[in-house]
PDB file of N, CA and C in Angstrom:
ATOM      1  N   UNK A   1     -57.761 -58.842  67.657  1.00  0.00           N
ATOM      2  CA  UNK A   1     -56.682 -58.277  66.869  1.00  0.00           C
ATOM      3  C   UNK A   1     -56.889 -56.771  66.776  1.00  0.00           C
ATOM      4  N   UNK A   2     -55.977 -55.805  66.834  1.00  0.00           N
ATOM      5  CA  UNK A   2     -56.188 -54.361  66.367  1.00  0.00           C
ATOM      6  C   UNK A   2     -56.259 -54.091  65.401  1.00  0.00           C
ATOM      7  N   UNK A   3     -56.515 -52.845  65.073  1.00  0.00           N
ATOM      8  CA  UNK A   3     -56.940 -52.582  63.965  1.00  0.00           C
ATOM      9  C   UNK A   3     -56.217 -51.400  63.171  1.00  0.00           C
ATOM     10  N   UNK A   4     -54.843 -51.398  64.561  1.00  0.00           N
ATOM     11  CA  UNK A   4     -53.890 -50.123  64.025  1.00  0.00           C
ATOM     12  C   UNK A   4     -52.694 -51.600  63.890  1.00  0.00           C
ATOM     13  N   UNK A   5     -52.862 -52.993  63.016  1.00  0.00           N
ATOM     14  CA  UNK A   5     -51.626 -53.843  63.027  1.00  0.00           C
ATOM     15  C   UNK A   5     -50.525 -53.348  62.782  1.00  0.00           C
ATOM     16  N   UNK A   6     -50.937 -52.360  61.299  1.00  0.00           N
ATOM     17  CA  UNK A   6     -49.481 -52.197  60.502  1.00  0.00           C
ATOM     18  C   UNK A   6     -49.485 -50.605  61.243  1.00  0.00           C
ATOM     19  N   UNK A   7     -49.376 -50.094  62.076  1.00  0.00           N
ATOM     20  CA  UNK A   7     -49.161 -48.709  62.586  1.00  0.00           C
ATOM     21  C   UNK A   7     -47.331 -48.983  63.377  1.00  0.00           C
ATOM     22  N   UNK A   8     -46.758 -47.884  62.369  1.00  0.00           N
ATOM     23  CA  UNK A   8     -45.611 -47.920  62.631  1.00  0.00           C
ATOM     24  C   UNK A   8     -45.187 -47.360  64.351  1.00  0.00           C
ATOM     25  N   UNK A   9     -44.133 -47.977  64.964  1.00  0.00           N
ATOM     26  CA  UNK A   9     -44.067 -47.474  66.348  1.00  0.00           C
ATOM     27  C   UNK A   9     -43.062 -46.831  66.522  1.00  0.00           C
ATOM     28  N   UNK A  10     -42.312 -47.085  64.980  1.00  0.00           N
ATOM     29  CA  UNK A  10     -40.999 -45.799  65.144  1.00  0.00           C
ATOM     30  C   UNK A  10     -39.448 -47.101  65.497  1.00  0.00           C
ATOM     31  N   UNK A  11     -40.155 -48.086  65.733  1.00  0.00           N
ATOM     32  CA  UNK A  11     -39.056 -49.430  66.054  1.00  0.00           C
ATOM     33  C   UNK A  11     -38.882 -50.411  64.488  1.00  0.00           C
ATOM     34  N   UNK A  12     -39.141 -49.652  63.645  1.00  0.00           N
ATOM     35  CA  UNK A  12     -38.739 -49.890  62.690  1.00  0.00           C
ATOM     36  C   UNK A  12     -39.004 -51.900  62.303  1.00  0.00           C
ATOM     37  N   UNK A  13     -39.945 -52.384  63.503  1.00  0.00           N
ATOM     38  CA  UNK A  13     -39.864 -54.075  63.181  1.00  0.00           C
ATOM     39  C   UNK A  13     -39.149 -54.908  64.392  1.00  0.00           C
ATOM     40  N   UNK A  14     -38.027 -54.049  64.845  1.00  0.00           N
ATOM     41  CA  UNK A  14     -37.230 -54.401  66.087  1.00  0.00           C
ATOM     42  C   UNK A  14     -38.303 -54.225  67.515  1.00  0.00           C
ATOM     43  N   UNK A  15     -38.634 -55.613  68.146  1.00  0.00           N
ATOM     44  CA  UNK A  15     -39.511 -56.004  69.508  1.00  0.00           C
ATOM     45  C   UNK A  15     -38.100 -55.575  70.528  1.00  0.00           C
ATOM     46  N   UNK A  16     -37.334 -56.309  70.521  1.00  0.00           N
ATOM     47  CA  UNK A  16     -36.684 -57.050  71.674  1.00  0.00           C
ATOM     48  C   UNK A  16     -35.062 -57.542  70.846  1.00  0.00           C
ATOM     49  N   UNK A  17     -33.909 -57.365  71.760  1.00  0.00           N
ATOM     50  CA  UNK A  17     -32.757 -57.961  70.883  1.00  0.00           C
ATOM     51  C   UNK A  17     -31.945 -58.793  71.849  1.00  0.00           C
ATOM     52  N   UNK A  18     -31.224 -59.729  72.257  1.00  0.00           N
ATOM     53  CA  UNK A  18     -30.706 -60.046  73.353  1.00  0.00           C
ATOM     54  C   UNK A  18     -28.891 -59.727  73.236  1.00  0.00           C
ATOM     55  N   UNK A  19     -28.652 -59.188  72.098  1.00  0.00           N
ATOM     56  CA  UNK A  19     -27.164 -58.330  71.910  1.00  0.00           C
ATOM     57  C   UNK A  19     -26.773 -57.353  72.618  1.00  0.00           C
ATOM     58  N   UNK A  20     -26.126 -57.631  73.589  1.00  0.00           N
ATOM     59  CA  UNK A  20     -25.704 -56.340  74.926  1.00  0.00           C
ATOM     60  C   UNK A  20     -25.070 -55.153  74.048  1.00  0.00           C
ATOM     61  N   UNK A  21     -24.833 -55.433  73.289  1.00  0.00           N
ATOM     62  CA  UNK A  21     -24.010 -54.413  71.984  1.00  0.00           C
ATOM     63  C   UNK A  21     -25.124 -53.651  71.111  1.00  0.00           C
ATOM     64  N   UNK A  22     -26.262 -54.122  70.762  1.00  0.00           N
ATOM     65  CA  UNK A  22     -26.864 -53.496  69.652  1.00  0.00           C
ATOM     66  C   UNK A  22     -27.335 -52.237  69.513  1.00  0.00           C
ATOM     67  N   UNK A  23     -27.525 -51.509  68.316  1.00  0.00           N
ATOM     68  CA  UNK A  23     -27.561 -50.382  68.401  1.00  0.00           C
ATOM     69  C   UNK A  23     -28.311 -50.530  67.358  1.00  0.00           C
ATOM     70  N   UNK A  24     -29.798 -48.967  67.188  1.00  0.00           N
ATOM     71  CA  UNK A  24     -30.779 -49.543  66.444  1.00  0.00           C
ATOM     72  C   UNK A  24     -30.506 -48.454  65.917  1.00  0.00           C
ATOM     73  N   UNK A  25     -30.004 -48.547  64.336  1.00  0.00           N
ATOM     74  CA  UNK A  25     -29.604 -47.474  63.573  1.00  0.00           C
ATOM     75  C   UNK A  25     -31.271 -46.985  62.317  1.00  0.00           C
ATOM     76  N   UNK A  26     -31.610 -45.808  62.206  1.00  0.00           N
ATOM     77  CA  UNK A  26     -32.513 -45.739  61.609  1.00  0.00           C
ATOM     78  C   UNK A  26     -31.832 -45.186  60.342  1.00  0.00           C
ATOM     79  N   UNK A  27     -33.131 -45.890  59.399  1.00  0.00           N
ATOM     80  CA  UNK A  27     -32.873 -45.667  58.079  1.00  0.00           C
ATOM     81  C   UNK A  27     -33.952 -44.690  57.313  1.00  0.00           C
ATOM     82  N   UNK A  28     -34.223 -43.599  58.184  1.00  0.00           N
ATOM     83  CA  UNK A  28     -35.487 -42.747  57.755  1.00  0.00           C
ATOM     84  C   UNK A  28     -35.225 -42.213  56.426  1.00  0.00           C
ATOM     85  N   UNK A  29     -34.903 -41.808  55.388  1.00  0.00           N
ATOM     86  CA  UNK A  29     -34.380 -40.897  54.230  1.00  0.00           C
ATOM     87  C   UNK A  29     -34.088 -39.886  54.650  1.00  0.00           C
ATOM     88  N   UNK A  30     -33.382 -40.008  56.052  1.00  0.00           N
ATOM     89  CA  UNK A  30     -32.685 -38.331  56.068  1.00  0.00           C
ATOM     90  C   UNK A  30     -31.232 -38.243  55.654  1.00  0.00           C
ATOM     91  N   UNK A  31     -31.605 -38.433  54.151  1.00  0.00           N
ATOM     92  CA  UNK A  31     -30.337 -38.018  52.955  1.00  0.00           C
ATOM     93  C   UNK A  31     -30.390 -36.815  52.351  1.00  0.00           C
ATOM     94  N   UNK A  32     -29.168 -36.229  52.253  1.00  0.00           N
ATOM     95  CA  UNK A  32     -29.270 -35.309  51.701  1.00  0.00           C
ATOM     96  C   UNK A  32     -29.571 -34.838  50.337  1.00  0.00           C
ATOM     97  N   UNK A  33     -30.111 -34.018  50.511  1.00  0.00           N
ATOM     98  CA  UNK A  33     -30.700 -33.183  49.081  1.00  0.00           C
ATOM     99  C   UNK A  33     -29.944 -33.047  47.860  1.00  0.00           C
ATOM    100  N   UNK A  34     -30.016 -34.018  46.855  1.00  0.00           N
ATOM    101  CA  UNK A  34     -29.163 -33.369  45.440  1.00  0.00           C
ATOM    102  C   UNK A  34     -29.650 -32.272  45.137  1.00  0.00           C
ATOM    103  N   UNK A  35     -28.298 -31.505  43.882  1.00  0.00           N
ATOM    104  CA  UNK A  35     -28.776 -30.642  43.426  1.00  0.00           C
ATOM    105  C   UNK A  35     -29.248 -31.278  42.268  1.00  0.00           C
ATOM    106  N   UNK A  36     -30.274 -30.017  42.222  1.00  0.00           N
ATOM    107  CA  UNK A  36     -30.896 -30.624  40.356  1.00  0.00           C
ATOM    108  C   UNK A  36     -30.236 -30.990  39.541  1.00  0.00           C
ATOM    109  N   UNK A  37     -29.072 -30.725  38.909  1.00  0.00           N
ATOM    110  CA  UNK A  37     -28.496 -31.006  38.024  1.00  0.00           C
ATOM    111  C   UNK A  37     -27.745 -32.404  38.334  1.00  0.00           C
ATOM    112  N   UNK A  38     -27.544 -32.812  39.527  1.00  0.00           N
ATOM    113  CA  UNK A  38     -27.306 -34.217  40.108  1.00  0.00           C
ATOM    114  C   UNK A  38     -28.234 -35.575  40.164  1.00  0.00           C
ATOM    115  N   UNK A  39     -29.005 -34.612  40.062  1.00  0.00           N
ATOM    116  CA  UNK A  39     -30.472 -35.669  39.814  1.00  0.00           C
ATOM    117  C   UNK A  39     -30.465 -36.298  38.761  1.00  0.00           C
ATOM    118  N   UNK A  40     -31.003 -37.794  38.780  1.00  0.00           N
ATOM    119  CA  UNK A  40     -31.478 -38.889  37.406  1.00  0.00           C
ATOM    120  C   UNK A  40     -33.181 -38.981  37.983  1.00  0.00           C
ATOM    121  N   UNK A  41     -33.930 -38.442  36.983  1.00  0.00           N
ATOM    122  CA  UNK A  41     -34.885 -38.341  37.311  1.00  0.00           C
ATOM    123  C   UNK A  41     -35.686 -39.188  36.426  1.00  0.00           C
ATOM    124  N   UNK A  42     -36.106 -40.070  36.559  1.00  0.00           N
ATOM    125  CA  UNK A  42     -37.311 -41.276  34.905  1.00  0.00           C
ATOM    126  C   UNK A  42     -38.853 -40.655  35.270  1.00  0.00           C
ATOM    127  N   UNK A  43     -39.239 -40.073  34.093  1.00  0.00           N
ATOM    128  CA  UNK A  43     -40.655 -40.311  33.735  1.00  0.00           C
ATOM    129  C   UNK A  43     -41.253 -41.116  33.574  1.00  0.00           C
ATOM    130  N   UNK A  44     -42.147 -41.548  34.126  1.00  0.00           N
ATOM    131  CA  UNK A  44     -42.972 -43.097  33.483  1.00  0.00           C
ATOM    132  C   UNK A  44     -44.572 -42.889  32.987  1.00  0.00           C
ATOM    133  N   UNK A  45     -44.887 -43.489  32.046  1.00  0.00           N
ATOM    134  CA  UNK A  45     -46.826 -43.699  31.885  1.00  0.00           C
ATOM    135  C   UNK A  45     -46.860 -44.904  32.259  1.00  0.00           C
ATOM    136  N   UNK A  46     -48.100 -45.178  33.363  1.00  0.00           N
ATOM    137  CA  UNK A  46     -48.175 -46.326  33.761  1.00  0.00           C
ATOM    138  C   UNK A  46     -50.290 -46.671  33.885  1.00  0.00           C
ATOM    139  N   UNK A  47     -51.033 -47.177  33.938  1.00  0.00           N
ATOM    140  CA  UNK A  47     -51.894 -47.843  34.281  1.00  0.00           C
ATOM    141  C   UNK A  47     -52.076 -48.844  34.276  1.00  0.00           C
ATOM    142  N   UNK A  48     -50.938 -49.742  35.025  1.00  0.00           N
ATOM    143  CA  UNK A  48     -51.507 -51.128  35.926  1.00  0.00           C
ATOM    144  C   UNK A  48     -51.968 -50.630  37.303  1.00  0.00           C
ATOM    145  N   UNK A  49     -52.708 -51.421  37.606  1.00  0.00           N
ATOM    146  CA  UNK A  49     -53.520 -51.456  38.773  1.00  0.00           C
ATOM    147  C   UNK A  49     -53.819 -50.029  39.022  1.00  0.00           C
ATOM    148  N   UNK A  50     -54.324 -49.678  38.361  1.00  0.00           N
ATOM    149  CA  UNK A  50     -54.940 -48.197  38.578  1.00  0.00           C
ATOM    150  C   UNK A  50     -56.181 -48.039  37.474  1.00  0.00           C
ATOM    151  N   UNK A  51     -57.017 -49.423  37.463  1.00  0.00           N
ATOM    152  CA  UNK A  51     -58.738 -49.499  36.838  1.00  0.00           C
ATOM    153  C   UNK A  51     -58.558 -49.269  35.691  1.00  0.00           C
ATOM    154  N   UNK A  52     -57.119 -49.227  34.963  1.00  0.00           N
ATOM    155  CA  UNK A  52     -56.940 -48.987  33.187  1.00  0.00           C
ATOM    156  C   UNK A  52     -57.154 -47.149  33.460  1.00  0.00           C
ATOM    157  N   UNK A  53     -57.022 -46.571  34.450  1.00  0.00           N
ATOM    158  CA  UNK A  53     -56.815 -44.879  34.543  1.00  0.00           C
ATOM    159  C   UNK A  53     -55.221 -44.867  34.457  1.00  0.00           C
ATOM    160  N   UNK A  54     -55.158 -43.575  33.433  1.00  0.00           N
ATOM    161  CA  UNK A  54     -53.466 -43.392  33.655  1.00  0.00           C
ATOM    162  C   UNK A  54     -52.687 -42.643  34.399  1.00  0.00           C
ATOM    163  N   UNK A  55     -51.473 -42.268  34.632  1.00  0.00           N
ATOM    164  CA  UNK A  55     -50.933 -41.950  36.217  1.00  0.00           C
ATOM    165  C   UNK A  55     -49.525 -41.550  35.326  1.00  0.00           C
ATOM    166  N   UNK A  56     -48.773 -40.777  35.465  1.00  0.00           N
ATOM    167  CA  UNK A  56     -47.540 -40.606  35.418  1.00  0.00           C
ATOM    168  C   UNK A  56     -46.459 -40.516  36.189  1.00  0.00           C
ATOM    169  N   UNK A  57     -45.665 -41.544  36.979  1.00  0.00           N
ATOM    170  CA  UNK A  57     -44.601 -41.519  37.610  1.00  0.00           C
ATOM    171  C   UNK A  57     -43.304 -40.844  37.438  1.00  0.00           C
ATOM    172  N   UNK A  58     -42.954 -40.379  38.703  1.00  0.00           N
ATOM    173  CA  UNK A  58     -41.841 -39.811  38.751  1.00  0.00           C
ATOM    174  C   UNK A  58     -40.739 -40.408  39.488  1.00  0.00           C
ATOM    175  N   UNK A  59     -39.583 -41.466  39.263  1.00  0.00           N
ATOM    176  CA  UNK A  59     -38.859 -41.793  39.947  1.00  0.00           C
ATOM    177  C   UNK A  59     -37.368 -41.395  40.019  1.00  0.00           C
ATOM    178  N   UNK A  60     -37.071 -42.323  40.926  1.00  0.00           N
ATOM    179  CA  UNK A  60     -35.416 -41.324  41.253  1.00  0.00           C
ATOM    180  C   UNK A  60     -35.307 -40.100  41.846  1.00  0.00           C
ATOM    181  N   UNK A  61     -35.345 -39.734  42.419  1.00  0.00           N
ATOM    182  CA  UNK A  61     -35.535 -38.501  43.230  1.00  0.00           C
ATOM    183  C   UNK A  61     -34.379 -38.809  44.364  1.00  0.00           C
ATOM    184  N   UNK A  62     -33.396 -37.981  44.910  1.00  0.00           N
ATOM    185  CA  UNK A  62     -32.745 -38.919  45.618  1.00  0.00           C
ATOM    186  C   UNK A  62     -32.775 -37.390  46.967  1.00  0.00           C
ATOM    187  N   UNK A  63     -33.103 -37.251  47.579  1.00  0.00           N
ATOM    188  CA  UNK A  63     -33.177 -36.442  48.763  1.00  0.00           C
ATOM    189  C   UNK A  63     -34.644 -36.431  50.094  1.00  0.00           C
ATOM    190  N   UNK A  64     -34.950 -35.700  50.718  1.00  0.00           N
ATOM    191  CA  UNK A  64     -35.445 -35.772  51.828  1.00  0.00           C
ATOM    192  C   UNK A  64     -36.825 -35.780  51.710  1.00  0.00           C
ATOM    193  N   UNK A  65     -37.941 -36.267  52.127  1.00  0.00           N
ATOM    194  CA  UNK A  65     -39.077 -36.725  51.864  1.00  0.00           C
ATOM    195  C   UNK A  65     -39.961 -35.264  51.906  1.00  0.00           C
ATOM    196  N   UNK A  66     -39.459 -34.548  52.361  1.00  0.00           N
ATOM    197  CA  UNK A  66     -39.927 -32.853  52.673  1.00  0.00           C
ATOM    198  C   UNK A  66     -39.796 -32.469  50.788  1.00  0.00           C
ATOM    199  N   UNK A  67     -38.687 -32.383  50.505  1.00  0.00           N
ATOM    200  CA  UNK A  67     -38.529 -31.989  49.144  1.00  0.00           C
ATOM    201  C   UNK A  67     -38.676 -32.897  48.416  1.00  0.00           C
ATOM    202  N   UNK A  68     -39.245 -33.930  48.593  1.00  0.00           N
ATOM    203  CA  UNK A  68     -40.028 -34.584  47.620  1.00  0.00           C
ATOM    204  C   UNK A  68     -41.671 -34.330  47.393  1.00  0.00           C
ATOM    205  N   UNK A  69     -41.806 -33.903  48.565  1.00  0.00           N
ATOM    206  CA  UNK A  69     -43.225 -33.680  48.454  1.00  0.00           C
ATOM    207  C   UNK A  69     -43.237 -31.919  48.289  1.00  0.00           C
ATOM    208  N   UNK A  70     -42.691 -31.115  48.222  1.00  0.00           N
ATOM    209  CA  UNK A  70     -42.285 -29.673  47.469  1.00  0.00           C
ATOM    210  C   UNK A  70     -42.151 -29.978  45.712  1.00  0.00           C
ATOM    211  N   UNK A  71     -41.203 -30.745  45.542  1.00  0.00           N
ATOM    212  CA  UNK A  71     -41.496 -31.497  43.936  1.00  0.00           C
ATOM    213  C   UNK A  71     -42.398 -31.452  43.542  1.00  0.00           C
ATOM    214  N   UNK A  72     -43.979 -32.588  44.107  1.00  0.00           N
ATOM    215  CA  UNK A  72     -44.835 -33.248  43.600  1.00  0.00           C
ATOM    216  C   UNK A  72     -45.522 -32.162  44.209  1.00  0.00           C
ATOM    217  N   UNK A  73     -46.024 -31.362  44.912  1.00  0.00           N
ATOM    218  CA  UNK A  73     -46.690 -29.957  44.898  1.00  0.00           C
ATOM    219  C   UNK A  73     -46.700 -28.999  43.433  1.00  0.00           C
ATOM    220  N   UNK A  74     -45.442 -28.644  43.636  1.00  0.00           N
ATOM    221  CA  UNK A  74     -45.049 -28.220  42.476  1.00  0.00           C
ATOM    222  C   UNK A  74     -45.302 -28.485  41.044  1.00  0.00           C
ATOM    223  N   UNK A  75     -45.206 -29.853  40.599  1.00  0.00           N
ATOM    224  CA  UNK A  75     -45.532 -30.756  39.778  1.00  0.00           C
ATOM    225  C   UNK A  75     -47.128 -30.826  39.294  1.00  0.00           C
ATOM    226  N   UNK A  76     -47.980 -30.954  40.564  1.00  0.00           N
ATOM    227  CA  UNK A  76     -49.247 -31.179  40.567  1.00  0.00           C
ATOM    228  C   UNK A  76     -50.414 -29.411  40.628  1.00  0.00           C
ATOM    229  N   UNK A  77     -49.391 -28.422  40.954  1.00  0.00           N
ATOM    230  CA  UNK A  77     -49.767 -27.139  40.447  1.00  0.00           C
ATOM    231  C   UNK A  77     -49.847 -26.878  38.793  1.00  0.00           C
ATOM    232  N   UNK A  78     -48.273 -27.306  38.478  1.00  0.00           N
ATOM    233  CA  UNK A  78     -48.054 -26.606  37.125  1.00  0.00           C
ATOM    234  C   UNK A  78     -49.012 -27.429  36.236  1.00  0.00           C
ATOM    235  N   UNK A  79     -49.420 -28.898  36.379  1.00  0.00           N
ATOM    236  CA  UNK A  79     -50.219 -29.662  35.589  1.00  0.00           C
ATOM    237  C   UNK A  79     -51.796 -29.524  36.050  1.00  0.00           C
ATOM    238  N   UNK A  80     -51.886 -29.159  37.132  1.00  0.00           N
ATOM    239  CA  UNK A  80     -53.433 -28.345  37.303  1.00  0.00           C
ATOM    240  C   UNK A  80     -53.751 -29.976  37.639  1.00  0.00           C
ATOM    241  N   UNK A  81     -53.482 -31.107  38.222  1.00  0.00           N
ATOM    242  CA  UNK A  81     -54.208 -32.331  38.526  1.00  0.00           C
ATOM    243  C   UNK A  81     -53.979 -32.547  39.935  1.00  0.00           C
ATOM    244  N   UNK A  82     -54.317 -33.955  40.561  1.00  0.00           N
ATOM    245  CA  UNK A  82     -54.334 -33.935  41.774  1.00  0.00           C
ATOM    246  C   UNK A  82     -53.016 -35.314  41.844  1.00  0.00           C
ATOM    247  N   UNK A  83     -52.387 -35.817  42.907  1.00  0.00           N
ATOM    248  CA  UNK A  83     -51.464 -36.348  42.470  1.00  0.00           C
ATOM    249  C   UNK A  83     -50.643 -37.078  44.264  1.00  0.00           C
ATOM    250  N   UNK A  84     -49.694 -37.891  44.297  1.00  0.00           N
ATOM    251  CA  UNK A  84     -48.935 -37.733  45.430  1.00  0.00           C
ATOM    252  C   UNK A  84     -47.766 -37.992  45.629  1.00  0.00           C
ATOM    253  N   UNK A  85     -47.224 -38.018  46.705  1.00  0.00           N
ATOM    254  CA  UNK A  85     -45.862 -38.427  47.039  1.00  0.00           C
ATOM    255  C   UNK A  85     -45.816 -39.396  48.013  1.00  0.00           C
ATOM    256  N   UNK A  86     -45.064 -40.670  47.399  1.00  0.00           N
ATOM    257  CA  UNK A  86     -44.981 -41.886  48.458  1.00  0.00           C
ATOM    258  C   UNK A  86     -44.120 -42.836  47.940  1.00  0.00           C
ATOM    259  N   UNK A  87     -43.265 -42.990  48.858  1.00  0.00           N
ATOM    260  CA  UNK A  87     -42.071 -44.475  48.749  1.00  0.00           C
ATOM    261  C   UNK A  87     -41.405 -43.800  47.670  1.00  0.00           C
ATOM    262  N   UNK A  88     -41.009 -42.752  48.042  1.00  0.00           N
ATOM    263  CA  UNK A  88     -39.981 -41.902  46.968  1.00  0.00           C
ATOM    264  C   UNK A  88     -40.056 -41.836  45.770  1.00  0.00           C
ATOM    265  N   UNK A  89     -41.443 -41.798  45.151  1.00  0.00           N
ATOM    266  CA  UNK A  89     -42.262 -41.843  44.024  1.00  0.00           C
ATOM    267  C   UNK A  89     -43.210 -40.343  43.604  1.00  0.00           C
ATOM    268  N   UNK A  90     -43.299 -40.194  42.768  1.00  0.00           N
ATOM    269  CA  UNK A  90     -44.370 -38.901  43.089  1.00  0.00           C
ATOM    270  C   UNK A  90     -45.551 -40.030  41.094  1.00  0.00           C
ATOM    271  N   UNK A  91     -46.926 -39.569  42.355  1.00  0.00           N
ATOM    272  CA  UNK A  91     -48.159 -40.149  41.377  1.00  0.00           C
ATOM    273  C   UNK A  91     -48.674 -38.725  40.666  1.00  0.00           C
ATOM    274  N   UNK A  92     -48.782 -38.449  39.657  1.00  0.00           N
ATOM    275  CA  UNK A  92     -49.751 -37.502  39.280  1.00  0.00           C
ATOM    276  C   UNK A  92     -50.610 -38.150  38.365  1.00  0.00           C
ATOM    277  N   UNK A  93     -51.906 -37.882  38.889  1.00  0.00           N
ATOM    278  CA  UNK A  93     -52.991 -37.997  38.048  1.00  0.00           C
ATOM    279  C   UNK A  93     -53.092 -38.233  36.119  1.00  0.00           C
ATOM    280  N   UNK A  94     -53.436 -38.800  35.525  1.00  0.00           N
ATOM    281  CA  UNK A  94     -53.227 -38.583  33.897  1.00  0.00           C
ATOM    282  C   UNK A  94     -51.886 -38.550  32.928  1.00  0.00           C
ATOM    283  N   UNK A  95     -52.293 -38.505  31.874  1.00  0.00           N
ATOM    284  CA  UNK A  95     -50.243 -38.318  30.985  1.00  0.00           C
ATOM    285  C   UNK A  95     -50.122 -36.894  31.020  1.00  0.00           C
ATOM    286  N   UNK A  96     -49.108 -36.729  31.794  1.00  0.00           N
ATOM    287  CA  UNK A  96     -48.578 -35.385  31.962  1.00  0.00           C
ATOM    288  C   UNK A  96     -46.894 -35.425  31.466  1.00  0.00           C
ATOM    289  N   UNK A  97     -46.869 -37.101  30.961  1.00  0.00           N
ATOM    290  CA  UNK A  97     -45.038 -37.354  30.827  1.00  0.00           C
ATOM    291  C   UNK A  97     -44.378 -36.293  30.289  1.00  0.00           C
ATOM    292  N   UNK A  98     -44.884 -36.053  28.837  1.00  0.00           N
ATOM    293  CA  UNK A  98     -44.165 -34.790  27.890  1.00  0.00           C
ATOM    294  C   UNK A  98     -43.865 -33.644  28.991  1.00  0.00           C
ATOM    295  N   UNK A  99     -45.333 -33.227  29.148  1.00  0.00           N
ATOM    296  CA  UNK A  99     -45.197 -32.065  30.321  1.00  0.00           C
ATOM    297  C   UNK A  99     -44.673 -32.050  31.631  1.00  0.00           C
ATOM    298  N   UNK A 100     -44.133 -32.775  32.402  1.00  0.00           N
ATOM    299  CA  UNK A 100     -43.527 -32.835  33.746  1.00  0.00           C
ATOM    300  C   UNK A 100     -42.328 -32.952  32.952  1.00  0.00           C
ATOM    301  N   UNK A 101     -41.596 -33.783  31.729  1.00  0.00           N
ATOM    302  CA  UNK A 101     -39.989 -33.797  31.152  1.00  0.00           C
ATOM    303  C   UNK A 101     -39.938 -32.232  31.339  1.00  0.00           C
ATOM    304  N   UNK A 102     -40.708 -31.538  30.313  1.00  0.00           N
ATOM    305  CA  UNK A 102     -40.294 -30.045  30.425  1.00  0.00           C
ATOM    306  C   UNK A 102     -40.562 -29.449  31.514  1.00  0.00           C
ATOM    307  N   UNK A 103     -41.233 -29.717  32.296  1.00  0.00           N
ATOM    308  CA  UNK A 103     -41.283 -28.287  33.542  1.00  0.00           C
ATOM    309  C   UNK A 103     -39.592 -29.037  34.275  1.00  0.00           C
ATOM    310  N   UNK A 104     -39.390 -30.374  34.452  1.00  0.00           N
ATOM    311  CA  UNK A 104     -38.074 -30.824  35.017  1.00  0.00           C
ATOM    312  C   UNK A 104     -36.896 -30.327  34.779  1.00  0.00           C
ATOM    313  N   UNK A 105     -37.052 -30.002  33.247  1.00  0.00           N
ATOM    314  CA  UNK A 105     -36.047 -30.213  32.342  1.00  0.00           C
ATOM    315  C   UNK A 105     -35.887 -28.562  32.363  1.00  0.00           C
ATOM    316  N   UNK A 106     -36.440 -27.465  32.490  1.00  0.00           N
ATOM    317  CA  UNK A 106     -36.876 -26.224  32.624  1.00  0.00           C
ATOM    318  C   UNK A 106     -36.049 -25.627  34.143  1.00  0.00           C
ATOM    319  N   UNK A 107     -36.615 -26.502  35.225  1.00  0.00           N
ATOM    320  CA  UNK A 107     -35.889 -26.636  36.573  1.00  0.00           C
ATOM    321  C   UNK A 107     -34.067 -26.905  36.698  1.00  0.00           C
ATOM    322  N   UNK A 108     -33.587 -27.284  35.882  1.00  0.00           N
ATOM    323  CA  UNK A 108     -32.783 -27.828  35.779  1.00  0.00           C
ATOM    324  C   UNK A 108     -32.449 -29.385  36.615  1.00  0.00           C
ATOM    325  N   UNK A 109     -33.003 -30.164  36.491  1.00  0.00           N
ATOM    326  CA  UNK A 109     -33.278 -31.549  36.859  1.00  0.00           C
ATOM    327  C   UNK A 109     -32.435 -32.182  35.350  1.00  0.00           C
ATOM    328  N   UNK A 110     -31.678 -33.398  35.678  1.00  0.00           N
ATOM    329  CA  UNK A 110     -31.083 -34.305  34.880  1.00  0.00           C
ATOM    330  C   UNK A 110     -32.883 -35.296  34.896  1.00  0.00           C
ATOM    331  N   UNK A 111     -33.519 -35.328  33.561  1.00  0.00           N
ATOM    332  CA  UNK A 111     -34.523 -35.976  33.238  1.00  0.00           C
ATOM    333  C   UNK A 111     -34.914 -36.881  32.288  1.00  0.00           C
ATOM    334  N   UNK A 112     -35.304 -38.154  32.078  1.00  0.00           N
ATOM    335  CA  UNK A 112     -35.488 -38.886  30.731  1.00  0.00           C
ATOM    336  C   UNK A 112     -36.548 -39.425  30.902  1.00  0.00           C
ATOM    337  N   UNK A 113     -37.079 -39.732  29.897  1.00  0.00           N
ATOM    338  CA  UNK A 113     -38.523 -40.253  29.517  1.00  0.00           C
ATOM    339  C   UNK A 113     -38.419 -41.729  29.809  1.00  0.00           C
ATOM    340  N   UNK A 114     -39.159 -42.761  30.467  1.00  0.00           N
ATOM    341  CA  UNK A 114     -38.494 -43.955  30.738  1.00  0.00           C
ATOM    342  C   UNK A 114     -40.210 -45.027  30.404  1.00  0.00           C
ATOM    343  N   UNK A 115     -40.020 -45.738  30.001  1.00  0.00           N
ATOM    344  CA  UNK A 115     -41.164 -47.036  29.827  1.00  0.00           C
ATOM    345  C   UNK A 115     -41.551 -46.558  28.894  1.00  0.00           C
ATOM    346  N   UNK A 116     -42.900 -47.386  28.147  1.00  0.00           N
ATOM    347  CA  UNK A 116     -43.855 -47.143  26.739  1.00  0.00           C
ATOM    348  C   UNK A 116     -44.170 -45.836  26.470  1.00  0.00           C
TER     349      UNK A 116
END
């Protein structure tokens, strides 16, 4: 067995199709960029599965995986922690909720505080 199984090949899952017609449409997130003020952005505090350490999520984000990870740069400067961007999520390190609402909310981002 290899050891690159789950290594994406860019075929998105599609081997082989026997449809003389088909056409393999990709669904990469190359959507376009809201503006901030278009944005629904949820704060979350979360530590499940993260060893009882806490993490503050950022969801809803609705644009291109480039400026999502410019966000969570951004994000993970102004809070001085270490942090990431993945599956259109941004992780930062610790409760930073209060503080990422306001630097969002500062940006002009549509933002709300969301879970416990």
């Amino acid at each position: 067995m290899s050891k690159n199984k789950n290594k994406d090949t860019g075929g998105g899952g599609f081997v082989y199709s026997t449809n003389p017609d088909f056409t393999y449409d990709s669904d990469d997130n190359n959507q376009e960029t809201l503006p901030p003020n278009n944005q629904d952005i949820r704060v979350w505090r979360d530590s499940k599965s993260r060893a009882g350490k806490t993490a503050t999520l950022v969801k809803g984000f609705v644009g291109t995986d480039d400026d999502l990870k410019d966000l969570a740069k951004m994000l993970k400067n102004k809070c001085g922690v270490g942090g990431t961007s993945k599956d259109g999520e941004i992780i930062i390190q610790g409760d930073f909720r209060d503080k990422i609402h306001d630097i969002l909310k500062a940006a002009g981002y549509g933002v709300k505080k969301a879970g416990g």
